[in-house]
PDB file of N, CA and C in Angstrom:
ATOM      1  N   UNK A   1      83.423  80.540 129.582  1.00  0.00           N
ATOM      2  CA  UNK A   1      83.285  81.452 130.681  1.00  0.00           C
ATOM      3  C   UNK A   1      82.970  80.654 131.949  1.00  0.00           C
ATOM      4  N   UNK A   2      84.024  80.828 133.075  1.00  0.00           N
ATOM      5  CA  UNK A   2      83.295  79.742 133.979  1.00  0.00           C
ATOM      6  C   UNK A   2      83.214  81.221 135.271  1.00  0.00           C
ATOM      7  N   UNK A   3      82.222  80.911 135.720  1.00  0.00           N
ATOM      8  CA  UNK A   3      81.200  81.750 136.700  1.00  0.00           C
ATOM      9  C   UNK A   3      81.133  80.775 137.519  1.00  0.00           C
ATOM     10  N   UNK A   4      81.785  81.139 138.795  1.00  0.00           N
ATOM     11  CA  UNK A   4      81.348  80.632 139.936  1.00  0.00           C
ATOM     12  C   UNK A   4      80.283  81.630 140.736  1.00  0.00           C
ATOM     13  N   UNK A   5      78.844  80.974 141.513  1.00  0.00           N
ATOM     14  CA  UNK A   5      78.117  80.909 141.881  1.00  0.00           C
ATOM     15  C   UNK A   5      78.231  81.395 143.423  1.00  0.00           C
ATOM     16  N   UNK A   6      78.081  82.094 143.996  1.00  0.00           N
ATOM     17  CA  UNK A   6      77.945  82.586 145.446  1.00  0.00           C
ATOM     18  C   UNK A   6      76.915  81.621 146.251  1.00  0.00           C
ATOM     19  N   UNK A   7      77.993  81.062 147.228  1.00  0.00           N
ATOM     20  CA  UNK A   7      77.475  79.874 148.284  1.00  0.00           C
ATOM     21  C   UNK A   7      76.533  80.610 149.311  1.00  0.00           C
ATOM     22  N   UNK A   8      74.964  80.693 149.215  1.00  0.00           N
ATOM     23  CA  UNK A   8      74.282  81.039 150.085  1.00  0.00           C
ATOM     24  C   UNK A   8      74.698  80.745 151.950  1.00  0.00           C
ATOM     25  N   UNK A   9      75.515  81.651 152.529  1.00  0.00           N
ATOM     26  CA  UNK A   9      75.472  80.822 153.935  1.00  0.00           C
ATOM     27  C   UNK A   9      74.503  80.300 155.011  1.00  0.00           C
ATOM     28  N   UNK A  10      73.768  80.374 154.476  1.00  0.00           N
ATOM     29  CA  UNK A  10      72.668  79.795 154.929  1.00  0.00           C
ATOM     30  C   UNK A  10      72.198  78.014 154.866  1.00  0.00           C
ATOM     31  N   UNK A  11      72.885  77.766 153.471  1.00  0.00           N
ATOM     32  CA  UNK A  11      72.470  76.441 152.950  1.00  0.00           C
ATOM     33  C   UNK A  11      73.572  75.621 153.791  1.00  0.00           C
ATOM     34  N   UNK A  12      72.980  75.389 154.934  1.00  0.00           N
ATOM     35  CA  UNK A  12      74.219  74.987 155.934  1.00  0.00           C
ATOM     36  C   UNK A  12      74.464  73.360 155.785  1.00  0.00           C
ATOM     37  N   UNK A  13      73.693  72.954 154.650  1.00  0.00           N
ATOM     38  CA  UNK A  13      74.029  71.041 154.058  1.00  0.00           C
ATOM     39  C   UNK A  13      74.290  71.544 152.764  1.00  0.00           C
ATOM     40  N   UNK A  14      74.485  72.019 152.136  1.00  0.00           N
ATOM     41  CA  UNK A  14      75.601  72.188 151.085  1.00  0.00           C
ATOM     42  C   UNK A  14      74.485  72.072 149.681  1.00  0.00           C
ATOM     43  N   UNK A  15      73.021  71.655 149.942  1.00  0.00           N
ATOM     44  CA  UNK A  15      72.661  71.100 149.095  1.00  0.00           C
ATOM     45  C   UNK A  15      72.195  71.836 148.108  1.00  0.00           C
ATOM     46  N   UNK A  16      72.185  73.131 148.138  1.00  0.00           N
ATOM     47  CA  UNK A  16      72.122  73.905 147.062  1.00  0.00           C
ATOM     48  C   UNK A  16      70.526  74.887 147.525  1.00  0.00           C
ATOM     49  N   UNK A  17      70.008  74.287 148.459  1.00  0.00           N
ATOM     50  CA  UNK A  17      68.375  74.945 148.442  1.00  0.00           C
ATOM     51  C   UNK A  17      68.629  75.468 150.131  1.00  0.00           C
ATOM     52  N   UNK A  18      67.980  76.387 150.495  1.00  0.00           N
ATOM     53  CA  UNK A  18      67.781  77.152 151.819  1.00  0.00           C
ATOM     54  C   UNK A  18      66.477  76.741 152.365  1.00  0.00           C
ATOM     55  N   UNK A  19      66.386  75.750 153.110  1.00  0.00           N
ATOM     56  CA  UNK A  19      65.234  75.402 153.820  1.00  0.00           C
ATOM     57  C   UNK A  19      64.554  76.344 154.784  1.00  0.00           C
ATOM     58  N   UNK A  20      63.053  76.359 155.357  1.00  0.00           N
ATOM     59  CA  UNK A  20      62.889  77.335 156.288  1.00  0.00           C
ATOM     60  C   UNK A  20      63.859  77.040 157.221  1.00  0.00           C
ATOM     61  N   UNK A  21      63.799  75.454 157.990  1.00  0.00           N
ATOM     62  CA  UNK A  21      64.787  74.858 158.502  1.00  0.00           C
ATOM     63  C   UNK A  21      66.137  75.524 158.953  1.00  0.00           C
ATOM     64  N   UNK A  22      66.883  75.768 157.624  1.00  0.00           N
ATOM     65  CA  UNK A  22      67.888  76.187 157.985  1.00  0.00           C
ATOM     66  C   UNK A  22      68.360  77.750 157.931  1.00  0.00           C
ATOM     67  N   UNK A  23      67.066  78.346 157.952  1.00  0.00           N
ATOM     68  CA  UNK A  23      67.135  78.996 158.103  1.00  0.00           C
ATOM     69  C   UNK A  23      67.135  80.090 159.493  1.00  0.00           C
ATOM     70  N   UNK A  24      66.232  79.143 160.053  1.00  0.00           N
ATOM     71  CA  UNK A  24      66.259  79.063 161.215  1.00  0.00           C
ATOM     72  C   UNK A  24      67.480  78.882 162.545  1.00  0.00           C
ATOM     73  N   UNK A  25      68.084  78.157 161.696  1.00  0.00           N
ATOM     74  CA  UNK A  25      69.181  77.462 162.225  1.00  0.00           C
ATOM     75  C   UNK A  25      70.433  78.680 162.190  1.00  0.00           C
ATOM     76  N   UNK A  26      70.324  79.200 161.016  1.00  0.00           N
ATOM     77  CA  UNK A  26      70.815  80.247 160.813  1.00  0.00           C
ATOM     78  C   UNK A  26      71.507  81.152 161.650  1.00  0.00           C
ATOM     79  N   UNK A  27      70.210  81.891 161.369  1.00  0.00           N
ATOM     80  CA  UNK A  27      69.311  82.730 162.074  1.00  0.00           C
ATOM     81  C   UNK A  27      69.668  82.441 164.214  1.00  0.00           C
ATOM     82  N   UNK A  28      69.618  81.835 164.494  1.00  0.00           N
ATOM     83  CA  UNK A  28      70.150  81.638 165.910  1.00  0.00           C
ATOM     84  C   UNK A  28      71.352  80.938 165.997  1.00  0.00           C
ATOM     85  N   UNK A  29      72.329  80.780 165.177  1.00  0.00           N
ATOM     86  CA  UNK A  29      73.647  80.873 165.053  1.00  0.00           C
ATOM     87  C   UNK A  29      74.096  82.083 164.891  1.00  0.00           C
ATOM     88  N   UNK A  30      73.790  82.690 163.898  1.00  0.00           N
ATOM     89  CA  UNK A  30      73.807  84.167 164.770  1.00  0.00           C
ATOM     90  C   UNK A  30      73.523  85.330 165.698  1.00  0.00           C
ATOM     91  N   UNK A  31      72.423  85.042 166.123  1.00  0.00           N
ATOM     92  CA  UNK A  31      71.896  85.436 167.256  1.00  0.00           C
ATOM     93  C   UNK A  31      72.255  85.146 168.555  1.00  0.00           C
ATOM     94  N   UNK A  32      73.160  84.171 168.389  1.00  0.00           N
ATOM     95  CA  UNK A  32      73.706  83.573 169.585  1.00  0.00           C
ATOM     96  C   UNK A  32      75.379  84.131 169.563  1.00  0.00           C
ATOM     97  N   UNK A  33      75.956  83.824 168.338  1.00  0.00           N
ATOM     98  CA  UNK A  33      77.108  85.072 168.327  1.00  0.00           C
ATOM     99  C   UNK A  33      77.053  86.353 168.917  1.00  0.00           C
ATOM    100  N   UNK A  34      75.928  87.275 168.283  1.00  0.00           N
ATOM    101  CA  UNK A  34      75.744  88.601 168.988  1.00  0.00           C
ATOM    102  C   UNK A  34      75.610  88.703 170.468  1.00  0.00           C
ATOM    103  N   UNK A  35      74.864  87.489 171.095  1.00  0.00           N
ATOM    104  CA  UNK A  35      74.442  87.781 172.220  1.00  0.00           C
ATOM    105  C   UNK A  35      75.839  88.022 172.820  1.00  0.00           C
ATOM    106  N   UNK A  36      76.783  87.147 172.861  1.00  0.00           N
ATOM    107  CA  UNK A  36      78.306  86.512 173.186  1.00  0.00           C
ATOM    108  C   UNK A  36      79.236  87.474 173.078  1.00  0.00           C
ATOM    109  N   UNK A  37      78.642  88.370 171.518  1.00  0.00           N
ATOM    110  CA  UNK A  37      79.304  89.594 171.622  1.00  0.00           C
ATOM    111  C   UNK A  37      79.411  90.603 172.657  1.00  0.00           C
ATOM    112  N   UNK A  38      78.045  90.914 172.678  1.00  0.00           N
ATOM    113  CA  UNK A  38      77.632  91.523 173.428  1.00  0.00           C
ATOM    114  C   UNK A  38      77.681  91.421 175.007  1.00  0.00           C
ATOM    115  N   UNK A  39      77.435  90.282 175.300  1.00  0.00           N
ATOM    116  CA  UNK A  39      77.732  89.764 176.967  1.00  0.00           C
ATOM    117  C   UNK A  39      79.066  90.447 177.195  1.00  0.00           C
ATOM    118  N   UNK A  40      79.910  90.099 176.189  1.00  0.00           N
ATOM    119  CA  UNK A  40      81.545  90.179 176.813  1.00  0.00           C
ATOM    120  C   UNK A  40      81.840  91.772 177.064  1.00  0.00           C
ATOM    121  N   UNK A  41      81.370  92.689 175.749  1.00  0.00           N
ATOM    122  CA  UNK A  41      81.126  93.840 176.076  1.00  0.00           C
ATOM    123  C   UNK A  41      80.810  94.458 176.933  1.00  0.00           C
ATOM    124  N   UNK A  42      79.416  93.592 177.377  1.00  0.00           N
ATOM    125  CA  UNK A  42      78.920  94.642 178.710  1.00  0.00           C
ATOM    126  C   UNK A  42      79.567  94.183 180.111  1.00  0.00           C
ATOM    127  N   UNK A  43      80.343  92.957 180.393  1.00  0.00           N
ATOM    128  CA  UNK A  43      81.415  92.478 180.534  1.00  0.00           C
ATOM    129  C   UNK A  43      82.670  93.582 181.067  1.00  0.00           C
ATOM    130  N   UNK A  44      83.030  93.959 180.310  1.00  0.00           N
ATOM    131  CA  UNK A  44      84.001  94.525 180.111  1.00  0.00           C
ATOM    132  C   UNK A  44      83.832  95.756 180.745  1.00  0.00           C
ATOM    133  N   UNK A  45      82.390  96.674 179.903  1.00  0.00           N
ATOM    134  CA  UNK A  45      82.007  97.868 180.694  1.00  0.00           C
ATOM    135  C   UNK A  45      81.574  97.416 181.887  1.00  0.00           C
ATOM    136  N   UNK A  46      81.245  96.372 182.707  1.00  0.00           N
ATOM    137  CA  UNK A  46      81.312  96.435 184.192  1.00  0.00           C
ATOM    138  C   UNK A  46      82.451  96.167 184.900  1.00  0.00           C
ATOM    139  N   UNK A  47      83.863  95.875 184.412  1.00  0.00           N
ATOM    140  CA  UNK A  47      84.571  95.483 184.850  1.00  0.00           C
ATOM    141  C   UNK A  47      85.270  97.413 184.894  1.00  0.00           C
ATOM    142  N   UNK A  48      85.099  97.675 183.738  1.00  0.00           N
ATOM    143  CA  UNK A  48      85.463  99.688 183.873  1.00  0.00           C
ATOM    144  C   UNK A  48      84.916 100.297 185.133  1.00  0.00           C
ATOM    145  N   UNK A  49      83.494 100.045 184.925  1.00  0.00           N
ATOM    146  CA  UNK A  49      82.971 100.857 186.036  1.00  0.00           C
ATOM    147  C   UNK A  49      83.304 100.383 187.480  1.00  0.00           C
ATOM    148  N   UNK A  50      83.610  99.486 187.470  1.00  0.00           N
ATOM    149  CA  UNK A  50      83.764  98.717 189.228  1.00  0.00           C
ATOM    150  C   UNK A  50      85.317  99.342 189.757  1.00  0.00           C
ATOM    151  N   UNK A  51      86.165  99.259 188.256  1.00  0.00           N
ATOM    152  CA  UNK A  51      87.447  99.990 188.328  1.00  0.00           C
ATOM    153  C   UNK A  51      87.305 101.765 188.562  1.00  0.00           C
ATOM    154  N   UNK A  52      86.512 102.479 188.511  1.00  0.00           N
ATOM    155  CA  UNK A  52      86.223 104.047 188.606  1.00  0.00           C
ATOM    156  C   UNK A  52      85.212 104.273 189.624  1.00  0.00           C
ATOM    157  N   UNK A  53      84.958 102.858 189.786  1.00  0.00           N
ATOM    158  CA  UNK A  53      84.063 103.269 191.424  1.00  0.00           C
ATOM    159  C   UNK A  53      84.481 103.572 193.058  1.00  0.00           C
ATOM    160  N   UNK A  54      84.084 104.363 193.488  1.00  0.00           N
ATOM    161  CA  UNK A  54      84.818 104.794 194.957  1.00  0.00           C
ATOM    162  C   UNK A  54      84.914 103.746 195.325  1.00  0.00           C
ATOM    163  N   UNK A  55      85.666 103.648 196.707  1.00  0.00           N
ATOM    164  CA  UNK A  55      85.927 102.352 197.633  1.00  0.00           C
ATOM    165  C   UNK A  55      84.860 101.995 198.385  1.00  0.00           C
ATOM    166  N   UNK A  56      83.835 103.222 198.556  1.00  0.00           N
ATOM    167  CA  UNK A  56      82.453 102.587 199.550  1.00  0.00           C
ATOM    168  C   UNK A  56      81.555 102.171 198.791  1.00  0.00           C
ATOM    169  N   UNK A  57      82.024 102.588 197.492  1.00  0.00           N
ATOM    170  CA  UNK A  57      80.850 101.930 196.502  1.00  0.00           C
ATOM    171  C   UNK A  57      81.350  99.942 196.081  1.00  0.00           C
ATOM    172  N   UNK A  58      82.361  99.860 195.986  1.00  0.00           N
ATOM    173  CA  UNK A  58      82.750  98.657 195.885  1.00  0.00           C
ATOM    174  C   UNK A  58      82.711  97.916 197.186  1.00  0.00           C
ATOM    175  N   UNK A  59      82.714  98.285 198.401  1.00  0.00           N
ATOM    176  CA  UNK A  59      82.664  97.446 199.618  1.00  0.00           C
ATOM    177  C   UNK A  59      81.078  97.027 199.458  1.00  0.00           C
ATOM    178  N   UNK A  60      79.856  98.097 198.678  1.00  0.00           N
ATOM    179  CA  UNK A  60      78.799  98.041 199.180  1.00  0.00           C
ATOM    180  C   UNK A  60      78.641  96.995 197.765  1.00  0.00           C
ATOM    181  N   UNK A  61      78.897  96.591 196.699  1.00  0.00           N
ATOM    182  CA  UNK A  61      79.079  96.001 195.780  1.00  0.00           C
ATOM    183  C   UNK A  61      79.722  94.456 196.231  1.00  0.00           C
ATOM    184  N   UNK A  62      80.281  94.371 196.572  1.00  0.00           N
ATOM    185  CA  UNK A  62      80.981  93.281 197.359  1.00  0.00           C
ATOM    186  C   UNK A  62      80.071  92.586 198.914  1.00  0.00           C
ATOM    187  N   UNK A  63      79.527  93.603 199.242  1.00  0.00           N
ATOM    188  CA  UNK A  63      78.529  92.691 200.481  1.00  0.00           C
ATOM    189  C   UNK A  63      77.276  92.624 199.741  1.00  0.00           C
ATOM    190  N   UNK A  64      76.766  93.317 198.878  1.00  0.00           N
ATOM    191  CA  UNK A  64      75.916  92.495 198.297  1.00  0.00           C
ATOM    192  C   UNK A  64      76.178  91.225 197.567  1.00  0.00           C
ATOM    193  N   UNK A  65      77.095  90.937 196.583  1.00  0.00           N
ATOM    194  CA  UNK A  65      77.475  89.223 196.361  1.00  0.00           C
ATOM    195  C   UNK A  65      77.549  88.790 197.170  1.00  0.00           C
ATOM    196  N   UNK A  66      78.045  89.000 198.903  1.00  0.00           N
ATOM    197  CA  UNK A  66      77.958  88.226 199.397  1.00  0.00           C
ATOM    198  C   UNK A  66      76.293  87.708 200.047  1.00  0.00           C
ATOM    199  N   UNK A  67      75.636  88.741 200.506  1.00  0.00           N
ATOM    200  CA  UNK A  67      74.373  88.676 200.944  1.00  0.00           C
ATOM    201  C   UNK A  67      73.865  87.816 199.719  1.00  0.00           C
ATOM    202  N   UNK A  68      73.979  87.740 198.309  1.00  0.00           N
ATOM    203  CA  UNK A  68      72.944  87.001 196.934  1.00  0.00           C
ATOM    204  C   UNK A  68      73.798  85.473 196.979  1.00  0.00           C
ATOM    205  N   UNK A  69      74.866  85.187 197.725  1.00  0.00           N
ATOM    206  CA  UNK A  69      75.206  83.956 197.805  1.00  0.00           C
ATOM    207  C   UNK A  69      74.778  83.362 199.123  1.00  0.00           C
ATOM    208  N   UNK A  70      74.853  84.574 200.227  1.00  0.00           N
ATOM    209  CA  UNK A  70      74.201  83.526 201.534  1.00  0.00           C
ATOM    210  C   UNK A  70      72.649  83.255 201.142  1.00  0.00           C
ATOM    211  N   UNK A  71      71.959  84.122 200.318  1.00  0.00           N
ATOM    212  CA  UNK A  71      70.464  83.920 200.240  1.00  0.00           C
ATOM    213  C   UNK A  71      70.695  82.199 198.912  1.00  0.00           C
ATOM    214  N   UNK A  72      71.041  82.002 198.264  1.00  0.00           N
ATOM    215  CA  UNK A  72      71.336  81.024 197.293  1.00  0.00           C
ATOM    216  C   UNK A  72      71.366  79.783 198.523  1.00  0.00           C
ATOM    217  N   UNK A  73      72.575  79.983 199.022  1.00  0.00           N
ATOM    218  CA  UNK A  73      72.965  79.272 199.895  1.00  0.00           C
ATOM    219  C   UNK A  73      71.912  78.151 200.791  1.00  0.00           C
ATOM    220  N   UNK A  74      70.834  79.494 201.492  1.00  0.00           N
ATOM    221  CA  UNK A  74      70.282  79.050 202.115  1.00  0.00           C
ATOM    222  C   UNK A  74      68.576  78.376 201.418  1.00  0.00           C
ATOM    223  N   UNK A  75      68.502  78.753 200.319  1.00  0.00           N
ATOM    224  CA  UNK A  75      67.500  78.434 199.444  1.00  0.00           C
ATOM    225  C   UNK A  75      67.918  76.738 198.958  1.00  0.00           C
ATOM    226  N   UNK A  76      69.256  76.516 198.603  1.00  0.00           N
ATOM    227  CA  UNK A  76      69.565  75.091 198.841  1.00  0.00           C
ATOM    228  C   UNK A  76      69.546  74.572 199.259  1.00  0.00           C
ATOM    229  N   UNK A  77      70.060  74.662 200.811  1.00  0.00           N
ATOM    230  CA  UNK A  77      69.795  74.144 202.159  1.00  0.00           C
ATOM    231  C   UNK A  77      68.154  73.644 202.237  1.00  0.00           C
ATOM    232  N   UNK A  78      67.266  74.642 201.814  1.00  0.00           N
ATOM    233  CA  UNK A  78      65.167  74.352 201.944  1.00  0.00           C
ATOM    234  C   UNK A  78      65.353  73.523 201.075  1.00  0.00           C
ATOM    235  N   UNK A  79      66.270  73.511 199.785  1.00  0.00           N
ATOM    236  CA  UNK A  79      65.887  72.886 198.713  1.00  0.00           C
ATOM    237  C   UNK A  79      65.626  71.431 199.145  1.00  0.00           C
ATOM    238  N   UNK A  80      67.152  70.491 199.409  1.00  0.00           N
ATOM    239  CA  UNK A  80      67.315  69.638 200.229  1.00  0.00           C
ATOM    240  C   UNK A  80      66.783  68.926 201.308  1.00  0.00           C
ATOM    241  N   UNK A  81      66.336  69.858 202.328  1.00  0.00           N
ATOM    242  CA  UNK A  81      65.195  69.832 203.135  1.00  0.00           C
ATOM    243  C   UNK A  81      63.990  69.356 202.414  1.00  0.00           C
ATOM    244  N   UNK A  82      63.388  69.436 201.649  1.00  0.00           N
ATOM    245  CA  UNK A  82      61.977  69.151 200.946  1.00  0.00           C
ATOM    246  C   UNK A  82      62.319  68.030 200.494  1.00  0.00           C
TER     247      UNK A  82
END
């Protein structure tokens, strides 16, 4: 009878034992997938809503990036300065 054994995915060195270690390791290998998932998702639903938004709502959407890049902008500029 040969029985093959279910590869824990976790035991991410093959060696047969699940360390806390790698468990860990795991554990924010997937957590980092979901996030990625998720980013792109909500991603996506802002890219919907910007598409179903009036035109004064997107002009007012659009001068704010610009106003959060002149403020960046000029926070570099002090940066430099110092």
């Amino acid at each position: 009878m040969s029985e093959e054994i279910a590869k824990d995915p976790r035991d991410l060195n093959g060696d047969g034992k699940v360390t806390f270690g790698e468990k860990i390791q795991y554990g924010l290998k997937e957590a980092g997938e979901k996030a990625e998932e998720l980013a792109g998702k909500a991603k996506e639903g802002a890219k919907d809503l910007y598409a179903k938004a009036s035109e004064k709502t997107k002009e007012a959407i659009d001068a704010a990036k610009d106003k959060v890049q002149e403020l960046k902008d000029k926070n570099k500029a002090k940066e430099s300065e110092a």
